[in-house]
N, C-alpha and C. Protein backbone atom coordinates (compact mmCIF):
# COMPACT_ATOMS: atom_id res chain seq x y z
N UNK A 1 0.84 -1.19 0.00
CA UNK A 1 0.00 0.00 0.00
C UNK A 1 0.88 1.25 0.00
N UNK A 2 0.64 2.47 -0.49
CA UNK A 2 1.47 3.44 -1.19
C UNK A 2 0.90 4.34 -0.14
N UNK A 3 2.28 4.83 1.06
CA UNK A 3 2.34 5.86 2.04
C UNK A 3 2.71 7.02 1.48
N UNK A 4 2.28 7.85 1.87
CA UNK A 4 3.50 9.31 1.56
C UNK A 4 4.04 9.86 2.48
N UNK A 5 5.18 9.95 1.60
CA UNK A 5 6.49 9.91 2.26
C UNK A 5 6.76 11.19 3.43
N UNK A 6 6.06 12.63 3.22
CA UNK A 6 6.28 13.28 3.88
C UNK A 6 4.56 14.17 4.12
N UNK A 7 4.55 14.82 5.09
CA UNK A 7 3.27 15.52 5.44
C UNK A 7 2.65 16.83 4.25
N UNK A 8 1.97 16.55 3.94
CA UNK A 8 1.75 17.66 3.05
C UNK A 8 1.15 18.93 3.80
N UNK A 9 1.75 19.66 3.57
CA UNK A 9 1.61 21.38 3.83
C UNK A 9 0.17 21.42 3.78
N UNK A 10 -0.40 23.13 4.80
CA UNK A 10 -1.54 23.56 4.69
C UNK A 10 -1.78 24.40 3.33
N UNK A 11 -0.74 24.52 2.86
CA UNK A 11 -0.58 25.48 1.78
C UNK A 11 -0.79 24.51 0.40
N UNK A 12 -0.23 23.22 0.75
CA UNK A 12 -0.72 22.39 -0.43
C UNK A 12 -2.05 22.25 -0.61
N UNK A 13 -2.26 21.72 0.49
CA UNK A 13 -3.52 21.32 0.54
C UNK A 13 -4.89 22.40 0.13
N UNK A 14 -4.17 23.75 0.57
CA UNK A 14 -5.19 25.17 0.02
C UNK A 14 -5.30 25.25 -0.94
N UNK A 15 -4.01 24.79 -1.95
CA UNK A 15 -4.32 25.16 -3.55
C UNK A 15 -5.40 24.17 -3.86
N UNK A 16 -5.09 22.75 -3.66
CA UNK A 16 -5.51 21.67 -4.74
C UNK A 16 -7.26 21.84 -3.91
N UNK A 17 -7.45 22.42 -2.89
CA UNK A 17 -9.03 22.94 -2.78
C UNK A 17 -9.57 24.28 -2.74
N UNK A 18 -8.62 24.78 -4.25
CA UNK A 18 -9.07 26.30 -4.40
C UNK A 18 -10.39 26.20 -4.90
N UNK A 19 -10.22 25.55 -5.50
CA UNK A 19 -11.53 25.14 -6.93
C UNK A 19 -12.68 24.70 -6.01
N UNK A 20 -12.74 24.55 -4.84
CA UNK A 20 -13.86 23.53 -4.03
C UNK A 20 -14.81 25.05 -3.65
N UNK A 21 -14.91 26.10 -3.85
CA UNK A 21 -15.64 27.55 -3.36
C UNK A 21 -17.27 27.44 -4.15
N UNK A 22 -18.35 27.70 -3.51
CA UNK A 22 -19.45 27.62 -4.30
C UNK A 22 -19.48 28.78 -5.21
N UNK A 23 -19.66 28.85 -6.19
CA UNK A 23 -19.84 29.89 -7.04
C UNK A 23 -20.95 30.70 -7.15
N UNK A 24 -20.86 32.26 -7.52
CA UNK A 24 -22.40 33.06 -7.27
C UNK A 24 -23.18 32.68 -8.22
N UNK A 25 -24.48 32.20 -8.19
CA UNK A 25 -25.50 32.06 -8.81
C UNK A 25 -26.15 33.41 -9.49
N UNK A 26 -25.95 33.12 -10.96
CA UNK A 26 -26.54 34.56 -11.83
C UNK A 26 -27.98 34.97 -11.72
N UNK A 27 -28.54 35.82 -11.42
CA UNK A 27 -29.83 35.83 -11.45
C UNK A 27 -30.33 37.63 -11.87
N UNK A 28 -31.24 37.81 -12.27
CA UNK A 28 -31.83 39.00 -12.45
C UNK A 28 -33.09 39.11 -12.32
N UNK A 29 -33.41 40.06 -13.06
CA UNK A 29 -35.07 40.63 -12.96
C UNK A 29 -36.04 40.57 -13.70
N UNK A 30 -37.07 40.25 -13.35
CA UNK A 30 -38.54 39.25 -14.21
C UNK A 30 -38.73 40.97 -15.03
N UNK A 31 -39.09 40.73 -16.27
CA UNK A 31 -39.58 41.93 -16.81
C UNK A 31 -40.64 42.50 -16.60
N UNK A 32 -41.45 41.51 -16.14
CA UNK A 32 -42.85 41.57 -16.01
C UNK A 32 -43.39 42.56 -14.71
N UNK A 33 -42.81 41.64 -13.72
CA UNK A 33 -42.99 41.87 -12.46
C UNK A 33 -41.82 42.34 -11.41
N UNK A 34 -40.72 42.21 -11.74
CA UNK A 34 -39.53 42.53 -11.51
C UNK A 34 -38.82 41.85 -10.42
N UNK A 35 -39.73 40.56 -9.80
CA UNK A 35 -38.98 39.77 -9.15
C UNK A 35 -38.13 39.57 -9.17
N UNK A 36 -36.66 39.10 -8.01
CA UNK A 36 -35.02 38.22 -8.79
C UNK A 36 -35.48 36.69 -9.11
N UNK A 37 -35.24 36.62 -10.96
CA UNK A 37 -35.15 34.83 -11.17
C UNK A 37 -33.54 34.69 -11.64
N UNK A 38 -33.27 33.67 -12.02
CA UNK A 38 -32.75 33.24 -12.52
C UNK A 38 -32.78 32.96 -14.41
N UNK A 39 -32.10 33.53 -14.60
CA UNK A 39 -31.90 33.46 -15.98
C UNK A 39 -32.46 32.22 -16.85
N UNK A 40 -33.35 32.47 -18.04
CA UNK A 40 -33.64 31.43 -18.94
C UNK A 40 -34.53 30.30 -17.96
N UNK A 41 -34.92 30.62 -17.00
CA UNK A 41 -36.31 30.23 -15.81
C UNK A 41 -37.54 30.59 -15.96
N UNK A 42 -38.67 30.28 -15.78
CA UNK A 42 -39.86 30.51 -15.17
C UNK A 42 -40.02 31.62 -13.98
N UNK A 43 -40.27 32.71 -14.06
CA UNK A 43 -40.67 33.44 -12.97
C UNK A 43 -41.21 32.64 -11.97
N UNK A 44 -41.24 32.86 -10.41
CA UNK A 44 -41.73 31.96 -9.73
C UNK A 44 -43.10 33.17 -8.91
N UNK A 45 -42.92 34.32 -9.29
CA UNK A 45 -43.59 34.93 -8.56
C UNK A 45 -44.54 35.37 -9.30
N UNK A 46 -44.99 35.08 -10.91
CA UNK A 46 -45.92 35.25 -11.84
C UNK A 46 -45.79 34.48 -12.90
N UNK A 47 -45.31 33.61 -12.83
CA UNK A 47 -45.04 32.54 -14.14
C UNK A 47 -44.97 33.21 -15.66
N UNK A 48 -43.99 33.86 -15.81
CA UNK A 48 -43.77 34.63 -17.32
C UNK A 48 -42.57 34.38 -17.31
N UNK A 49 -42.17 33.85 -18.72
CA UNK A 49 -40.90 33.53 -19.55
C UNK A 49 -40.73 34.17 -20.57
N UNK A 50 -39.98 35.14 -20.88
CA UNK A 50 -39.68 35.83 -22.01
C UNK A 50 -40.84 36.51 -22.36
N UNK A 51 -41.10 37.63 -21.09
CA UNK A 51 -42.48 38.56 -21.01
C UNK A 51 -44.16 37.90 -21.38
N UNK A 52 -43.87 36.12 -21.63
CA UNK A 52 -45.28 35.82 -21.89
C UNK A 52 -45.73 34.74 -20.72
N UNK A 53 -47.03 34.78 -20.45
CA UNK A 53 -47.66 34.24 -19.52
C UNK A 53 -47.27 33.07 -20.03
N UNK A 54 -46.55 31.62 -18.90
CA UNK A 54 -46.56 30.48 -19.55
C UNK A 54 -47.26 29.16 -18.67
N UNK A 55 -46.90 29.70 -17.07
CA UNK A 55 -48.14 29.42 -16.05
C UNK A 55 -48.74 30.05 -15.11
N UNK A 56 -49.99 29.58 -14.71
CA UNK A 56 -50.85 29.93 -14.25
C UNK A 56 -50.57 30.22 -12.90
N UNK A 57 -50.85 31.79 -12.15
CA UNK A 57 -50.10 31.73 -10.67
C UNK A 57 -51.12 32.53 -10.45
């Protein structure tokens, strides 16, 4: 079974979990109603997609 050989640093270990950070979620504003959605979504607070009614709220 394959030990390693010496302790790896806090500093190693920081890089190789730089990449592990949640990333900001894009979101903007319903045209309609001006709620925050999320892009290329369903409004959740009036159901309009690309300024047209698509469900019923």
């Amino acid at each position: 079974m394959a030990v390693p050989k010496k302790k790896t640093s806090k500093a190693k270990s920081a890089m190789r979990r730089n990449h592990d950070a949640l990333a900001i979620m894009a979101s903007g504003n319903c045209k309609k109603c001006g709620e925050k959605k999320r892009p290329h979504h369903v409004c959740a607070a009036c159901g309009a997609y690309d300024e047209k009614q698509v469900m019923a709220k």
